[in-house]
Protein backbone atom coordinates (compact mmCIF):
# COMPACT_ATOMS: atom_id res chain seq x y z
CA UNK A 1 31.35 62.85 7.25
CA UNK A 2 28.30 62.84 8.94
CA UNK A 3 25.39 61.86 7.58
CA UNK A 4 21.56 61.37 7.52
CA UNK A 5 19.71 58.72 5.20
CA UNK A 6 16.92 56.09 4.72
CA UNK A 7 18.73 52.65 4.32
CA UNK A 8 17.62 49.38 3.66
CA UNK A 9 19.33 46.37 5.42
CA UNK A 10 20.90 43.53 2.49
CA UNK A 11 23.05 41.69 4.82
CA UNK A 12 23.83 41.23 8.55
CA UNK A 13 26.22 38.99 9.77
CA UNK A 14 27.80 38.63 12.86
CA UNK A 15 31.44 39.49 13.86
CA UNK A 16 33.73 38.33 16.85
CA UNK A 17 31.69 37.84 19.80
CA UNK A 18 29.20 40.58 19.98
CA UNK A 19 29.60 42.85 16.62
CA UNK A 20 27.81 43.09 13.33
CA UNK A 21 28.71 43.87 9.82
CA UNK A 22 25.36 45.54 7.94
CA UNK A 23 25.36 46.42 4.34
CA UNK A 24 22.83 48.16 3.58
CA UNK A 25 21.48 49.96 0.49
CA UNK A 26 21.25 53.95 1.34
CA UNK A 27 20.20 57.22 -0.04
CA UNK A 28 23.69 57.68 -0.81
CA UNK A 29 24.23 54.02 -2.40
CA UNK A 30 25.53 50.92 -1.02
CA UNK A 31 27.67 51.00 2.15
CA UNK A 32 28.67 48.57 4.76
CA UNK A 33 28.78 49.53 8.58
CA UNK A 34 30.29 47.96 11.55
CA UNK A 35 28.45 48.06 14.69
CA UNK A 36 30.94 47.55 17.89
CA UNK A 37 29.26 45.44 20.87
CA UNK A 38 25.58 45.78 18.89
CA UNK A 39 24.33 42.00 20.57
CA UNK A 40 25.60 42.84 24.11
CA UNK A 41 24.46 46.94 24.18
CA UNK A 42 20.53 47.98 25.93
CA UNK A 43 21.32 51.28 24.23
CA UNK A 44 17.82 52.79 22.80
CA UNK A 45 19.45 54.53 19.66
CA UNK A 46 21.06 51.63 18.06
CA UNK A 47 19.37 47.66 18.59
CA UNK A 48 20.65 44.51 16.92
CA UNK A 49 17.23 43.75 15.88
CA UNK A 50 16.34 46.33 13.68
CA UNK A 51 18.81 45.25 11.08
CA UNK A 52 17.07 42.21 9.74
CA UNK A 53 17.58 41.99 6.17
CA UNK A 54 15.34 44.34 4.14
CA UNK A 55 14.20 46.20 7.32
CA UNK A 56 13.54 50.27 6.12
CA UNK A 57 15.47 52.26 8.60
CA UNK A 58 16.37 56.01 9.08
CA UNK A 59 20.04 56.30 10.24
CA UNK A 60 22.96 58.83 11.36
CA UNK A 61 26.32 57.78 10.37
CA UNK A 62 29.20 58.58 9.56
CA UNK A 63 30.55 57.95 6.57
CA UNK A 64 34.65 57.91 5.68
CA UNK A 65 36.23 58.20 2.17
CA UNK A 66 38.82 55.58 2.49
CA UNK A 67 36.39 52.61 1.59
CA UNK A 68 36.72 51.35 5.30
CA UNK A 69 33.73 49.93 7.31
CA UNK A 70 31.19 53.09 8.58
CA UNK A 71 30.12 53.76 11.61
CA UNK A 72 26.39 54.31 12.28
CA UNK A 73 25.48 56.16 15.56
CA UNK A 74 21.67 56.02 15.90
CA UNK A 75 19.07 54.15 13.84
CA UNK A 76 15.03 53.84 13.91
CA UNK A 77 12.11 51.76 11.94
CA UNK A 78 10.93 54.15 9.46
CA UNK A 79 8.61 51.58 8.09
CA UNK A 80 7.27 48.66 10.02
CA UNK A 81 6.34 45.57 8.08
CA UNK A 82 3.33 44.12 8.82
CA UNK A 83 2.52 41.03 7.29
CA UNK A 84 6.88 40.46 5.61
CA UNK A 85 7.55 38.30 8.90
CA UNK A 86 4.48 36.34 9.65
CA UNK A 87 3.19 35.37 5.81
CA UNK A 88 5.02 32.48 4.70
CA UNK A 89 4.92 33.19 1.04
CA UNK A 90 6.05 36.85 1.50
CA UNK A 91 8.90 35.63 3.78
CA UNK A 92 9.99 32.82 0.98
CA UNK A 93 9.48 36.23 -1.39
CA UNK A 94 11.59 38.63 0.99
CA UNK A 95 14.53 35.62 1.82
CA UNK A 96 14.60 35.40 -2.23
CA UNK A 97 14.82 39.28 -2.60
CA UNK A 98 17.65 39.60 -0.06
CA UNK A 99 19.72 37.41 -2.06
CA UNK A 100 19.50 38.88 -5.39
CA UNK A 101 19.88 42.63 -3.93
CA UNK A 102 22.96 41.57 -2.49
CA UNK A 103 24.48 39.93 -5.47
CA UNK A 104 23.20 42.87 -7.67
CA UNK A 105 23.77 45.45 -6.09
CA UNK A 106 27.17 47.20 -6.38
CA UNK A 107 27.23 50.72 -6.79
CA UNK A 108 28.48 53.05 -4.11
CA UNK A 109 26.98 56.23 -5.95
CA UNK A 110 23.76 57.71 -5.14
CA UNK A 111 21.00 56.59 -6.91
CA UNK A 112 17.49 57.94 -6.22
CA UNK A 113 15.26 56.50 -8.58
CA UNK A 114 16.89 52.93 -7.93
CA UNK A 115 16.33 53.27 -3.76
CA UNK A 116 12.83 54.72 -4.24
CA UNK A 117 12.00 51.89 -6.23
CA UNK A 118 13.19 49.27 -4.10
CA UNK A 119 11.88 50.84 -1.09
CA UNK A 120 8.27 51.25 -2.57
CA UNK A 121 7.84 47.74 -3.94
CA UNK A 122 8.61 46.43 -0.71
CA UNK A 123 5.80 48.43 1.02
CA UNK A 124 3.44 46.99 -1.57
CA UNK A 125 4.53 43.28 -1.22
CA UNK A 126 3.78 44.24 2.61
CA UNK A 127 0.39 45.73 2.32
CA UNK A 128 -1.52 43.77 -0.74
CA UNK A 129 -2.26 39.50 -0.80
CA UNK A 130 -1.94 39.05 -4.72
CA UNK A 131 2.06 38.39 -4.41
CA UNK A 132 2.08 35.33 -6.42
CA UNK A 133 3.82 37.06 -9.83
CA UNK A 134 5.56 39.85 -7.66
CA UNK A 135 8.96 38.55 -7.61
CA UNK A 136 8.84 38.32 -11.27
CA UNK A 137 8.18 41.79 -12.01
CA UNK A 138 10.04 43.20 -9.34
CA UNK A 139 13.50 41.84 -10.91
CA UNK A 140 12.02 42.57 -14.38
CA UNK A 141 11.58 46.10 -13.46
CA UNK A 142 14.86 46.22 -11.00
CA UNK A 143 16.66 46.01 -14.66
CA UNK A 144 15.77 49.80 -15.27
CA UNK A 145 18.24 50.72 -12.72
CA UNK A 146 20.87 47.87 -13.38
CA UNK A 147 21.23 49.12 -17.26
CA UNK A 148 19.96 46.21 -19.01
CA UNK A 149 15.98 46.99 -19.36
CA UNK A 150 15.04 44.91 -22.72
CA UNK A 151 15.02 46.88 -25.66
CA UNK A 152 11.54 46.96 -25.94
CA UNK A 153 11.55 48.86 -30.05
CA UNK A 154 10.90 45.34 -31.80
CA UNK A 155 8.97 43.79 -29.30
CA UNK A 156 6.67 42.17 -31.97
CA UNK A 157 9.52 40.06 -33.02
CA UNK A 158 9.54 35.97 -32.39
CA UNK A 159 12.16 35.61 -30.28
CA UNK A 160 13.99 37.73 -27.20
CA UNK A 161 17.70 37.46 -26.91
CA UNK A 162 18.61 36.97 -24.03
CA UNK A 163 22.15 38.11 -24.49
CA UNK A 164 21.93 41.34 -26.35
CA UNK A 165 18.30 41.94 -24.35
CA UNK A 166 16.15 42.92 -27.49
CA UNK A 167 13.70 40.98 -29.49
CA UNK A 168 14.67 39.18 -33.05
CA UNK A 169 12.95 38.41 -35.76
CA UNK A 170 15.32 35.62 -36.38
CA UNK A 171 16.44 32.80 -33.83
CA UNK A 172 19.35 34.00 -32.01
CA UNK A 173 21.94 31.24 -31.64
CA UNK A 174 21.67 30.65 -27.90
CA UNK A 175 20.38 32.10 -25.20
CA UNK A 176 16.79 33.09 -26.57
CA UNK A 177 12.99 32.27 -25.47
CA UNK A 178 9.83 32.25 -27.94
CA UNK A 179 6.82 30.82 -28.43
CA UNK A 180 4.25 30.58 -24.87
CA UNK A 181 7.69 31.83 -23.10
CA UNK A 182 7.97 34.82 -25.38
CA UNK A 183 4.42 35.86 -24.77
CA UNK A 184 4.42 35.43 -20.68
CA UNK A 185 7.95 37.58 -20.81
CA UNK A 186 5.77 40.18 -22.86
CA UNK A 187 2.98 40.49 -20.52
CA UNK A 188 5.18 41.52 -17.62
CA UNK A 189 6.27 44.02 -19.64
CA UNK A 190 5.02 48.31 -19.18
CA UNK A 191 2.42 46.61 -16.20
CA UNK A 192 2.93 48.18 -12.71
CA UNK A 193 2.05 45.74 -9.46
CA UNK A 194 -1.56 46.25 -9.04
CA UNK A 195 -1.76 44.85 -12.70
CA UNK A 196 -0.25 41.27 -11.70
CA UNK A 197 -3.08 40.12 -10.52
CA UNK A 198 -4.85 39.83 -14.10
CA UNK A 199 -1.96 37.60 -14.90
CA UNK A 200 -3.72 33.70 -14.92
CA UNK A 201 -0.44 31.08 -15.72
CA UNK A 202 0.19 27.96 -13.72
CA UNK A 203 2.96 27.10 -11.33
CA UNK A 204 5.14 25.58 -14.36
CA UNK A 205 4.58 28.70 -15.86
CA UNK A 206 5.68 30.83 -13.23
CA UNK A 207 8.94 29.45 -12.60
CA UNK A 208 9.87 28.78 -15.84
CA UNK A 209 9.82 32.41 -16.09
CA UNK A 210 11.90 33.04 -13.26
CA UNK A 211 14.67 30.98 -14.34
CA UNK A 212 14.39 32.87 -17.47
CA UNK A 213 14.83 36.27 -15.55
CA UNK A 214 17.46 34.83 -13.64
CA UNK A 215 19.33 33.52 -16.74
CA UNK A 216 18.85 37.21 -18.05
CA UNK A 217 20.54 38.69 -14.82
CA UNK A 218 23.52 36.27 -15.05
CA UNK A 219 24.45 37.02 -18.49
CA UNK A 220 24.06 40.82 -17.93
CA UNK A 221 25.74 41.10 -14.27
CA UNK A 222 29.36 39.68 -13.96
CA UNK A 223 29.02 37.44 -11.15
CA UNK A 224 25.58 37.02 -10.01
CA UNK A 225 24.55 33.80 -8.84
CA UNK A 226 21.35 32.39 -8.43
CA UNK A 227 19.88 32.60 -4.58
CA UNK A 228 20.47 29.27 -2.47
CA UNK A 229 17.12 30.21 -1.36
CA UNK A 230 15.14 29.60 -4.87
CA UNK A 231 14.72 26.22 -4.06
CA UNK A 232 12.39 27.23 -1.39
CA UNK A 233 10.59 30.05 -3.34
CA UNK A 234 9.61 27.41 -5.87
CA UNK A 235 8.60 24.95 -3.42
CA UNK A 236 6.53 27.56 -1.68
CA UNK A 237 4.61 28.73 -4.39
CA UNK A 238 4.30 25.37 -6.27
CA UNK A 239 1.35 25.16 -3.95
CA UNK A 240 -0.42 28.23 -5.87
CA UNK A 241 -1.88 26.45 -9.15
């Protein structure tokens, strides 16, 4: 079937001598494309390098219905980064990203509000400076679309199970933050992007609460793994007090 959608590359890894294998998150959900003779071709309509990971592209392909690799026929930039590629912090932000979109992303159905989303908070990580807390809130708010947004009904309670993804007025027996943790989780909570700047915690404070987040996606998606590349994100923004 052939088709017309905005995509967003996760992954692009080479194949054989000259081909590449490109999953990328569509209009139409996730599908993975094979692209025949991509690093040896000077055609106009199809070029190796706009499949970078998390490039914003408008492609033709087509698609098949036996779960085989697709076949895309032209592509184009639909949105050109400006500062993803040449900021170091956004690039330690967008290697991060690429990571967790690929191990949490599964679905092959169409999913609007999910690829609007995505697609959006990129273009703001791209066009504002304030990034230091965006990572946090992106995967906070990616949860909406994953199923497992915390319940947010008892949100005065103590404690936030982590496991069951609701707050608890009594100490859950693992798997649970409180106290200062509690209270940063909270604030990240019902804000949009252009409120994360108001948020004032230290460096400690920031990654604590991204291992919490990332504890919160493994026990809620069956085989996610945390990125190889959070090293580096910490490392990089350890430097922002």
């Amino acid at each position: 079937m052939q088709i017309k959608t905005r995509a967003i590359v996760l992954t692009s890894i080479k194949y054989g001598e000259a081909d590449l294998i490109v999953k990328c998150l569509t209009e139409e959900g996730i599908r993975s494309y094979l692209l025949r003779s991509i690093l040896r071709s000077s055609s106009k309509k199809l070029k190796a390098g706009y499949f970078q990971p998390l490039s914003q592209l408008e492609i033709s392909a087509i698609h098949n219905k036996k779960g085989n690799l697709n076949r895309i026929t032209e592509a184009r930039v639909s949105y050109l980064y400006q500062t993803l590629g040449t900021n170091i912090y956004k690039q330690s932000i967008a290697q991060f990203l690429t990571e967790v979109l690929a191990y949490a992303l599964k679905e092959e159905e169409r999913n609007d509000p999910q690829f609007r989303y995505i697609e959006n908070a990129l273009k703001w990580l791209d066009n504002h400076s304030g990034i230091a807390y965006f990572h946090l809130l992106f995967l906070l708010e990616l949860t909406k679309y994953l199923g497992f947004y915390p319940d947010i009904t008892l949100i005065k309670n103590a404690y936030f199970d982590l496991s069951e993804g609701t707050f608890a007025s009594s100490k859950p027996l693992k798997y649970f933050i409180s106290d200062r943790e509690l209270n940063h989780f909270k604030s990240l909570i019902g804000i949009k992007f252009d409120d994360i700047e108001g948020l004032k915690w230290n460096s400690k404070e920031r990654q604590r609460i991204l291992e919490v987040i990332l504890e919160y996606y493994e026990l809620h998606l069956p085989g996610f793994k945390k990125p190889r590349s959070l090293k580096v994100l910490k490392e990089v923004f350890n430097e922002i007090s």
